[in-house]
C-alpha atoms as a PDB file:
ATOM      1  CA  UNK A   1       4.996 -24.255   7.782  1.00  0.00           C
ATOM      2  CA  UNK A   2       3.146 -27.496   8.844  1.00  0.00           C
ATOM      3  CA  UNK A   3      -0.420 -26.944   8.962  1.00  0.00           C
ATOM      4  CA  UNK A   4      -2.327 -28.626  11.756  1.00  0.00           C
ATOM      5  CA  UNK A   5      -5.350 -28.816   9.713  1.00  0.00           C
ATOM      6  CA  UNK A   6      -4.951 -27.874   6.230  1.00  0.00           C
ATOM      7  CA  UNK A   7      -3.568 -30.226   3.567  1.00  0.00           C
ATOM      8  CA  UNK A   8      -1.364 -27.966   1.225  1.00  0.00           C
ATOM      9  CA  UNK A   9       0.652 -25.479   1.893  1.00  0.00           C
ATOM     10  CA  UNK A  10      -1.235 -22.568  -0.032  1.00  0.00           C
ATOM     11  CA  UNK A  11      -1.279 -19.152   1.069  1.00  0.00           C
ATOM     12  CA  UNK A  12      -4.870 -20.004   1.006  1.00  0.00           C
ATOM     13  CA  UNK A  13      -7.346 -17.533   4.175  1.00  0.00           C
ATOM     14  CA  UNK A  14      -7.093 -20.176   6.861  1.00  0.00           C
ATOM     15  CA  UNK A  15      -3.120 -20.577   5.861  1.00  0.00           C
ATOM     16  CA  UNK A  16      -2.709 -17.478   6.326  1.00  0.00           C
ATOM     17  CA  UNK A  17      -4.543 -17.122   9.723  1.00  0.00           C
ATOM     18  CA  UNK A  18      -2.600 -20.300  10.842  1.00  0.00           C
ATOM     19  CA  UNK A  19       0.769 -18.535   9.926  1.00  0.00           C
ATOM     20  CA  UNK A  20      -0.244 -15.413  11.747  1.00  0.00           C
ATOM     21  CA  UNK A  21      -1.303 -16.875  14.998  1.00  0.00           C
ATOM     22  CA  UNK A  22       1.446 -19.702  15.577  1.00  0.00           C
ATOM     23  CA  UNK A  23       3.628 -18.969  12.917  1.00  0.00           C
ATOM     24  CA  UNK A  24       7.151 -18.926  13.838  1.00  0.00           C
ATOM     25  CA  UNK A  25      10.190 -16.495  12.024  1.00  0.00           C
ATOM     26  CA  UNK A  26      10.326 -17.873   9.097  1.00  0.00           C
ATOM     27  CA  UNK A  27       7.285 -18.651   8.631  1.00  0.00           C
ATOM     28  CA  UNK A  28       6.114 -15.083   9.001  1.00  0.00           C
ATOM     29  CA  UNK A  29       9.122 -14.041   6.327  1.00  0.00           C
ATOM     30  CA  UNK A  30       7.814 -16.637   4.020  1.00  0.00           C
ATOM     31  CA  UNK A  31       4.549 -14.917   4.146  1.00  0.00           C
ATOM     32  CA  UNK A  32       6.157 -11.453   3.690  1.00  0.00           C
ATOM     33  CA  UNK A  33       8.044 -12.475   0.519  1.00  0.00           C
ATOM     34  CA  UNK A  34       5.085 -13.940  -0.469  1.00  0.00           C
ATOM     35  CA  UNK A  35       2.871 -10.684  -0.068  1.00  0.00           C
ATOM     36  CA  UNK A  36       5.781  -8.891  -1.557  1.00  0.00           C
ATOM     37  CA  UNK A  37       5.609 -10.840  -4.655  1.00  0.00           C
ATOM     38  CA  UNK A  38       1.792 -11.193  -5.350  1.00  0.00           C
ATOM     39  CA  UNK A  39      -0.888  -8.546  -4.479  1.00  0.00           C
ATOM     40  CA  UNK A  40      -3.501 -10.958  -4.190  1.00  0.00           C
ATOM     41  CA  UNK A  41      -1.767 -12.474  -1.079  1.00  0.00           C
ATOM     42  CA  UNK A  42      -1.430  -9.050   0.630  1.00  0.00           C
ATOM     43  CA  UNK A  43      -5.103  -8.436  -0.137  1.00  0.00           C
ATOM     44  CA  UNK A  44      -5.998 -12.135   1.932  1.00  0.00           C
ATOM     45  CA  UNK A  45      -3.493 -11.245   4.902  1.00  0.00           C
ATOM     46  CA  UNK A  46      -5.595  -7.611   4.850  1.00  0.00           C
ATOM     47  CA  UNK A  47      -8.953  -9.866   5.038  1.00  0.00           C
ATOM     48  CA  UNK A  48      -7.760 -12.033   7.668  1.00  0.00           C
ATOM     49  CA  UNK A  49      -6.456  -9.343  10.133  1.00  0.00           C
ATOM     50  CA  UNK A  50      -9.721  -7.556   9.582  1.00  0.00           C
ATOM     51  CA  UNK A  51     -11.410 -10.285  11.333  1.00  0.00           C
ATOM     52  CA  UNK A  52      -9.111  -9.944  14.330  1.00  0.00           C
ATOM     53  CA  UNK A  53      -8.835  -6.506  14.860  1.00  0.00           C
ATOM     54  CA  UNK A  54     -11.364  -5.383  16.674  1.00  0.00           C
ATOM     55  CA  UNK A  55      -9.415  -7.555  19.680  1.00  0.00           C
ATOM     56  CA  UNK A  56      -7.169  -5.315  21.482  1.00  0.00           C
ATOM     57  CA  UNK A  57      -4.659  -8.553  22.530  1.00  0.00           C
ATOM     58  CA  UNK A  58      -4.594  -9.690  18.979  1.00  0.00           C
ATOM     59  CA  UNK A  59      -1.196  -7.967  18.644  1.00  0.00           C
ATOM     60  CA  UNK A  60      -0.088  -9.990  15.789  1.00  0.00           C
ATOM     61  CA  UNK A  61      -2.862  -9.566  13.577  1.00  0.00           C
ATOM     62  CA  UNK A  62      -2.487  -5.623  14.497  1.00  0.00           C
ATOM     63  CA  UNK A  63       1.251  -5.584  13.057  1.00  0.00           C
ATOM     64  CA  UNK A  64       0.433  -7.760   9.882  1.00  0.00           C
ATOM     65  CA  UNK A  65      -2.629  -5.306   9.391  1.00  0.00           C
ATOM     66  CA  UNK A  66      -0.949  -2.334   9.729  1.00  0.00           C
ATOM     67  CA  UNK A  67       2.365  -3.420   7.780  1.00  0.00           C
ATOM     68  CA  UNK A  68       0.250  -4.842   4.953  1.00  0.00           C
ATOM     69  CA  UNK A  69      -1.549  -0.947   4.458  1.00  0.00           C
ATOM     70  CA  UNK A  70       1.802   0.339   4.359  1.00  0.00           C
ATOM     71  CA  UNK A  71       3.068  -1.755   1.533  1.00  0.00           C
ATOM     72  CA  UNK A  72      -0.743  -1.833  -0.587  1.00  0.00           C
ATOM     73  CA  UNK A  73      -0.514   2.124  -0.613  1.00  0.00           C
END
């Protein structure tokens, strides 16, 4: 995915919140096989949501939260 604002393409915090909020499909699988593959990724995707979840309409960052805890257990 094409960052608006960001210059790599690093799962880096802010990628990660990019991907979350206006990723598409594939981006979001990208991001899964990534988590799947390194811990530490999983662990930034946790931190991100974190931020976000104490909004009720931040449905996205609700799913990602909760399917992260599932596979980190």
């Amino acid at each position: 995915m094409l960052h608006r604002h960001l210059t790599h393409q690093q799962f880096t915090l802010a990628a990660i919140d990019d991907v979350i909020a206006r990723g598409k499909r594939r981006d979001w699988a990208e991001l899964r096989r990534a988590m799947l593959k390194d811990r530490t990724v999983a662990e930034k995707v946790l931190r991100v949501c974190l931020v976000h979840i104490s909004d009720p309409y931040a449905q996205r960052y609700h799913f990602w939260k909760y399917y992260v805890e599932r596979h980190l257990a």
